[in-house]
Structure formats: structure tokens, C-alpha cells
N, C-alpha and C. Protein backbone atom coordinates (compact mmCIF):
# COMPACT_ATOMS: atom_id res chain seq x y z
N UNK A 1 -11.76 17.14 37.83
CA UNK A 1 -12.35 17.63 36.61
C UNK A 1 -13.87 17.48 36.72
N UNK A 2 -14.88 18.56 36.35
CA UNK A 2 -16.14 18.60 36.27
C UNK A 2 -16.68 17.30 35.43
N UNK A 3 -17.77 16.67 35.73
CA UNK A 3 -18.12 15.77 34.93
C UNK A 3 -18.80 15.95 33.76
N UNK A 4 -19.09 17.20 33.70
CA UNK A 4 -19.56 17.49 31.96
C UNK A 4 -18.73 17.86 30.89
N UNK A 5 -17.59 18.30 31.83
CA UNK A 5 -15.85 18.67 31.00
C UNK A 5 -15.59 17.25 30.44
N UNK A 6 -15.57 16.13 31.62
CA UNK A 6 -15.22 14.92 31.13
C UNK A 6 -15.90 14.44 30.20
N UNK A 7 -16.85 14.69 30.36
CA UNK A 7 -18.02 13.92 29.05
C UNK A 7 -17.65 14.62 27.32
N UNK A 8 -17.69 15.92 28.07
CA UNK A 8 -17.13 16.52 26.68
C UNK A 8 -16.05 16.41 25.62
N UNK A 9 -15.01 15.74 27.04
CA UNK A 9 -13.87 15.57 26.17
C UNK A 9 -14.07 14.05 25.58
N UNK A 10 -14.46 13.17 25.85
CA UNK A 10 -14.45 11.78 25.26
C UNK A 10 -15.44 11.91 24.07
N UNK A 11 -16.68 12.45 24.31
CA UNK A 11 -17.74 12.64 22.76
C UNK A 11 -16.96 13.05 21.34
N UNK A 12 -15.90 14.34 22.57
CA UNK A 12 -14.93 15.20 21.01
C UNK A 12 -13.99 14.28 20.54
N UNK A 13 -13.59 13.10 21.55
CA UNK A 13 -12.46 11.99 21.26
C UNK A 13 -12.80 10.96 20.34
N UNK A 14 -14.37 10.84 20.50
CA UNK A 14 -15.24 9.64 19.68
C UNK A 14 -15.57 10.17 18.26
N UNK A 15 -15.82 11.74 18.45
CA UNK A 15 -16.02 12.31 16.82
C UNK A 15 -14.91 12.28 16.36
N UNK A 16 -13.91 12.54 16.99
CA UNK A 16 -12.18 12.64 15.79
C UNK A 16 -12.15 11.04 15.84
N UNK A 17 -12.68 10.24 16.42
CA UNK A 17 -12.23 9.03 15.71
C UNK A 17 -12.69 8.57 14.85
N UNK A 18 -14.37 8.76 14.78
CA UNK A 18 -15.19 8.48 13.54
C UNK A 18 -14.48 9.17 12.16
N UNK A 19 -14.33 10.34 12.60
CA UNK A 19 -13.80 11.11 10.95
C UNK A 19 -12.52 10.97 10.69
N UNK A 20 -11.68 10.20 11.60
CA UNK A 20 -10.31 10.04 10.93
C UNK A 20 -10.28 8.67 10.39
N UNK A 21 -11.76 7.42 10.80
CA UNK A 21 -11.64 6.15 10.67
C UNK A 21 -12.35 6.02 9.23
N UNK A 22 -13.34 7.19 9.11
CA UNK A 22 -13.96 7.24 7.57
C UNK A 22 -13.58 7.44 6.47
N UNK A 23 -14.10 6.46 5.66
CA UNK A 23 -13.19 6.49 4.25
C UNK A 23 -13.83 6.94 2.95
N UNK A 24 -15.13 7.44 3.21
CA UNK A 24 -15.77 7.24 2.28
C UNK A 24 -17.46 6.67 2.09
N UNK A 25 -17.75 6.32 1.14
CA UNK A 25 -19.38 5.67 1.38
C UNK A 25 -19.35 4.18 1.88
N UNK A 26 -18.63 3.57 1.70
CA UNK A 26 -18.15 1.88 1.00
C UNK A 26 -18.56 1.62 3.16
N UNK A 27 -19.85 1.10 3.00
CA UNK A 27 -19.98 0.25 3.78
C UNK A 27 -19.02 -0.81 4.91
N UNK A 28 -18.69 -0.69 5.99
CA UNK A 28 -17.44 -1.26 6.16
C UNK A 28 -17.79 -2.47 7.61
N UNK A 29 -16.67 -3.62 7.32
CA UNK A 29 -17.52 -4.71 8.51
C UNK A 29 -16.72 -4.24 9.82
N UNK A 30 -17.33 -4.23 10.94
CA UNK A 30 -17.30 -4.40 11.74
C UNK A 30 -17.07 -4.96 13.11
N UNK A 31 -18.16 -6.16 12.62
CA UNK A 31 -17.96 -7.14 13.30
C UNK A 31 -16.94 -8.29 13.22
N UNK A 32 -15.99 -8.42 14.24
CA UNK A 32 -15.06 -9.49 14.30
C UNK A 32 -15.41 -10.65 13.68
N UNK A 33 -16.28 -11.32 13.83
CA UNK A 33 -16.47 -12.47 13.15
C UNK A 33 -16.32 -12.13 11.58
N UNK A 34 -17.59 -11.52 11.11
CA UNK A 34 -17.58 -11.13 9.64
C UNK A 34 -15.86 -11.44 8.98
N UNK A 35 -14.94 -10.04 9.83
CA UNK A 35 -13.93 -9.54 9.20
C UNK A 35 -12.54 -10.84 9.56
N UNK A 36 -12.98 -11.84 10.35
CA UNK A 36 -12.29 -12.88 10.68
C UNK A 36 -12.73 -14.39 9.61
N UNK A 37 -13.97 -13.82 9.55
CA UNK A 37 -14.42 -14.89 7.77
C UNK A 37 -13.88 -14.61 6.79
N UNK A 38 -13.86 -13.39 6.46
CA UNK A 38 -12.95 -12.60 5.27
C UNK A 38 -11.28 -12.76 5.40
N UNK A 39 -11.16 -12.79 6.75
CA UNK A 39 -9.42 -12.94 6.95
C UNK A 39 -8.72 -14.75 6.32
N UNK A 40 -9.89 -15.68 6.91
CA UNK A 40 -9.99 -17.00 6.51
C UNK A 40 -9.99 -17.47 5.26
N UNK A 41 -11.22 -16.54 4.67
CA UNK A 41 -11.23 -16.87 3.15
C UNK A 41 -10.25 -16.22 2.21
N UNK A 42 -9.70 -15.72 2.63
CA UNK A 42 -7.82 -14.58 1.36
C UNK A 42 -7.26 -15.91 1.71
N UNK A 43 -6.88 -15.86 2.95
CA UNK A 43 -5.48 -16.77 3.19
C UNK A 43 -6.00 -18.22 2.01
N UNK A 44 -7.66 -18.67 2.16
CA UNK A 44 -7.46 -20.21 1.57
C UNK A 44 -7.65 -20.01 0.46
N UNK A 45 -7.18 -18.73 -0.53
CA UNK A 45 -7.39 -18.02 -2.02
C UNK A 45 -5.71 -17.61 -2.26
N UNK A 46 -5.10 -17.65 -1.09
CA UNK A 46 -3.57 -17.31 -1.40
C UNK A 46 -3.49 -16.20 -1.67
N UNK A 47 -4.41 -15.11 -0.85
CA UNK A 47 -4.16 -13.88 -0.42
C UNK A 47 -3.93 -13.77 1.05
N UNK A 48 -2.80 -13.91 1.38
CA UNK A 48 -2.07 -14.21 3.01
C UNK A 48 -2.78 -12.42 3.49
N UNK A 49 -3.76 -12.74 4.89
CA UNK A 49 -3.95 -11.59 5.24
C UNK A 49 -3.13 -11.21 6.61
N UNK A 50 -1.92 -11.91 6.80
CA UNK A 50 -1.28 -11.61 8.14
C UNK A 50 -2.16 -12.47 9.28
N UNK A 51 -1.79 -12.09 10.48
CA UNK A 51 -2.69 -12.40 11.39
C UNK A 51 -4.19 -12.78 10.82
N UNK A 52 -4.25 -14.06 11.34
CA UNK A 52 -6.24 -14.38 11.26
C UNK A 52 -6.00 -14.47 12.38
N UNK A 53 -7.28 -13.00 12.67
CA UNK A 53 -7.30 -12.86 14.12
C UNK A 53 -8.34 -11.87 13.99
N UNK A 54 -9.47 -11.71 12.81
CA UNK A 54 -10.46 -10.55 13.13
C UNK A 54 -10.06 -9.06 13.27
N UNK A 55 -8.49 -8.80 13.39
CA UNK A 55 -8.26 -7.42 13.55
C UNK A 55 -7.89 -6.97 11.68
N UNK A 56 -8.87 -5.65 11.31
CA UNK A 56 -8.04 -5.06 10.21
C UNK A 56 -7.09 -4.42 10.49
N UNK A 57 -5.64 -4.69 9.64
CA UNK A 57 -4.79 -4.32 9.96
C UNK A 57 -4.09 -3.81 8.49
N UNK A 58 -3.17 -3.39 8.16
CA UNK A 58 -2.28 -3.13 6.85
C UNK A 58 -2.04 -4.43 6.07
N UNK A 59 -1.69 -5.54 6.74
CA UNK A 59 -1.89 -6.91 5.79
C UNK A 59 -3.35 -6.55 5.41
N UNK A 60 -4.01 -6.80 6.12
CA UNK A 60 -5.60 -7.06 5.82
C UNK A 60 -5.71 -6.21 4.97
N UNK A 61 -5.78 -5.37 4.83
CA UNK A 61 -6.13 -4.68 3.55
C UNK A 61 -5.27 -4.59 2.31
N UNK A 62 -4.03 -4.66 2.49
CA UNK A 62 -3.15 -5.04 0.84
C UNK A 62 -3.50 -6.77 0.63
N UNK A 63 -4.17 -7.73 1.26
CA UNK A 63 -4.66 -8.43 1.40
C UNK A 63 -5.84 -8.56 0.31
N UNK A 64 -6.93 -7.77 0.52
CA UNK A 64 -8.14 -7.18 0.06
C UNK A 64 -7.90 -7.03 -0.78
N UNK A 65 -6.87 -5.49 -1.23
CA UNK A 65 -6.79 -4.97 -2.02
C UNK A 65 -6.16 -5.75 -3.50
N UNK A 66 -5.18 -7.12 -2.99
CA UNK A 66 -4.93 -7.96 -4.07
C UNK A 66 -6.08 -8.49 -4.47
N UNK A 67 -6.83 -9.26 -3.41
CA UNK A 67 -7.93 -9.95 -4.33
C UNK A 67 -8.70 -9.31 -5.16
N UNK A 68 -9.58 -7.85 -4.26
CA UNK A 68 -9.81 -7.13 -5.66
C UNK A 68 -9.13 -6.67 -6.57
N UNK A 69 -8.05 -6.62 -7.08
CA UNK A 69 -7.62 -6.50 -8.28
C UNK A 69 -7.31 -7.53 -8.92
N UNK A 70 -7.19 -8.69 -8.54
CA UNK A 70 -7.74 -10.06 -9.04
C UNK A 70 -8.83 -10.13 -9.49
N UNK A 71 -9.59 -9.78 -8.84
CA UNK A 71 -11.21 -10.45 -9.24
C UNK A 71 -11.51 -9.09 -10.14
N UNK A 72 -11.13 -8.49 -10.42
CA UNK A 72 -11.53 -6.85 -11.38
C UNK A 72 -12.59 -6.35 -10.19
N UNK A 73 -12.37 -6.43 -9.00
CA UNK A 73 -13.57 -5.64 -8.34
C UNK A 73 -12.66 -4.19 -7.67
N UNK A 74 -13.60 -2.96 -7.64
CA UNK A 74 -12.73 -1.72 -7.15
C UNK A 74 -11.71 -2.02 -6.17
N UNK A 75 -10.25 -2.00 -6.22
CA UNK A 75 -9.04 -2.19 -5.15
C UNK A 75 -9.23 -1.01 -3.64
N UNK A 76 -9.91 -1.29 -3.38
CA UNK A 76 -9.76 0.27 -2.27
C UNK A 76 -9.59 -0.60 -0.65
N UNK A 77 -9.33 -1.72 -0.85
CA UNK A 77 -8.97 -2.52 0.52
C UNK A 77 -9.68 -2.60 1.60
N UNK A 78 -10.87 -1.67 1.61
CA UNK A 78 -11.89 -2.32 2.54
C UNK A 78 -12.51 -3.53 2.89
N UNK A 79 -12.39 -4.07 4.00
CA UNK A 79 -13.50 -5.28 4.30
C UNK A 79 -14.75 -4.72 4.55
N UNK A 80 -15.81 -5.03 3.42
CA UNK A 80 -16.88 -4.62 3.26
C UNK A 80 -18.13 -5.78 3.09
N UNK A 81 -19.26 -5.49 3.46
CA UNK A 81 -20.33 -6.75 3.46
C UNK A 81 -19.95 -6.90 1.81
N UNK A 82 -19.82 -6.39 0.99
CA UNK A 82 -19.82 -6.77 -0.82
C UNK A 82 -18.78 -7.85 -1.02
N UNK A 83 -17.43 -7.50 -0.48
CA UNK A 83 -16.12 -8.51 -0.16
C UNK A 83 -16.79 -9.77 0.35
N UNK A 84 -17.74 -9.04 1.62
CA UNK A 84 -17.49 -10.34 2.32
C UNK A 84 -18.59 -11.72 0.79
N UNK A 85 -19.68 -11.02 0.19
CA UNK A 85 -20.18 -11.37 -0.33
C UNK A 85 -19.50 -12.15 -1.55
N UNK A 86 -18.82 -11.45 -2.01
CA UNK A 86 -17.94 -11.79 -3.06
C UNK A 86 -16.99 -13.10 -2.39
N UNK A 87 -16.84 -13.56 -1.59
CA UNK A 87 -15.94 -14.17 -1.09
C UNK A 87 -17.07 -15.64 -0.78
N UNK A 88 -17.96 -15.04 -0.36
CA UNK A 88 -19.27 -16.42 -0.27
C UNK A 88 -19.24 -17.08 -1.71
N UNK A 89 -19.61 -16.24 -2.49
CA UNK A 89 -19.93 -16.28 -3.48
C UNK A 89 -18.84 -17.40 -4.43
N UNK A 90 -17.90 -16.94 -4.11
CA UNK A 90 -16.64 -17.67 -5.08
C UNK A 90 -16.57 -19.31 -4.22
N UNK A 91 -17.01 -19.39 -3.54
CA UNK A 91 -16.27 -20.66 -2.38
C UNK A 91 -17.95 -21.55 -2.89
N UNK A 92 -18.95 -20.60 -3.67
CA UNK A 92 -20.36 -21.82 -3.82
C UNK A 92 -21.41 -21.88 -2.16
N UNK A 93 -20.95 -20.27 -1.36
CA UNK A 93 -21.89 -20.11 -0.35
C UNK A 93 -22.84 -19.34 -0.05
N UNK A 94 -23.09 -18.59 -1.59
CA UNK A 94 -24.44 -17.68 -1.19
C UNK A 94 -25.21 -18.48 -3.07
């Protein structure tokens, strides 16, 4: 295969992943650690997020999505820097 065919096809592989992974505006974490602080802090709130292990997964977010509807904050199950904030926040760390 030509190497600009190849290139082509992984860029088109990286855009369908961005737009099938996007949800919207809502800021979203990234980074393993962050989303492995957030996984730490549900479970010691008695929102069990499955695996603590940094991966978002379907726990992780009906996870989320309980606490925000606990806390009256929008339910849309993202781990987001605001979550993660909200989660400092309640424990007396920001």
C-alpha cells in the first residue's frame, strides 16, 4: 500500500473517532489520573464506579450520572474537570 493511502486511511480513522467519541460542549477528562481521582472519590461517596482503574467505562458513568443527580448537578455522566471539581470540593479540597 502507498504511504499516503496509508496515512490517509488512519487521519479518516482518527476523525470518525473524534466524532463518534463527542458528546457535546461539556469539557471532558482525559487524563488517567484525573479520571482515576474521580473513580476514587464515587466509590468513597457510595457511588461504586466499577473498576478503579482510570478507564471510563458504562459503570463510570451511571456512576457519575448518580452522583449528579444527587448533588442536583446536570446527570449527563461525563467525567468532566467541573465533576472533578465538584468532587474536590465536597471532600474540603479546593
Amino acid at each position: 500500500m502507498q504511504p499516503f493511502i496509508l496515512a490517509a486511511i488512519v487521519l479518516a480513522l482518527a476523525l470518525l473517532a473524534t466524532l463518534l467519541l463527542w458528546r457535546g460542549d461539556t469539557p471532558r477528562i482525559t487524563v488517567r489520573s484525573e479520571l482515576l481521582e474521580i473513580e476514587e472519590r464515587l466509590a468513597a461517596l457510595a457511588f461504586p464506579p466499577g473498576a478503579v482503574d482510570g478507564i471510563a467505562d458504562a459503570a463510570t458513568e451511571t456512576a457519575i450520572r448518580a452522583f449528579q443527580q444527587a448533588a442536583g448537578l446536570p446527570a449527563d455522566g461525563r467525567a468532566s474537570p467541573a465533576l472533578l471539581d465538584e468532587l474536590r470540593a465536597l471532600a474540603g479540597d479546593e
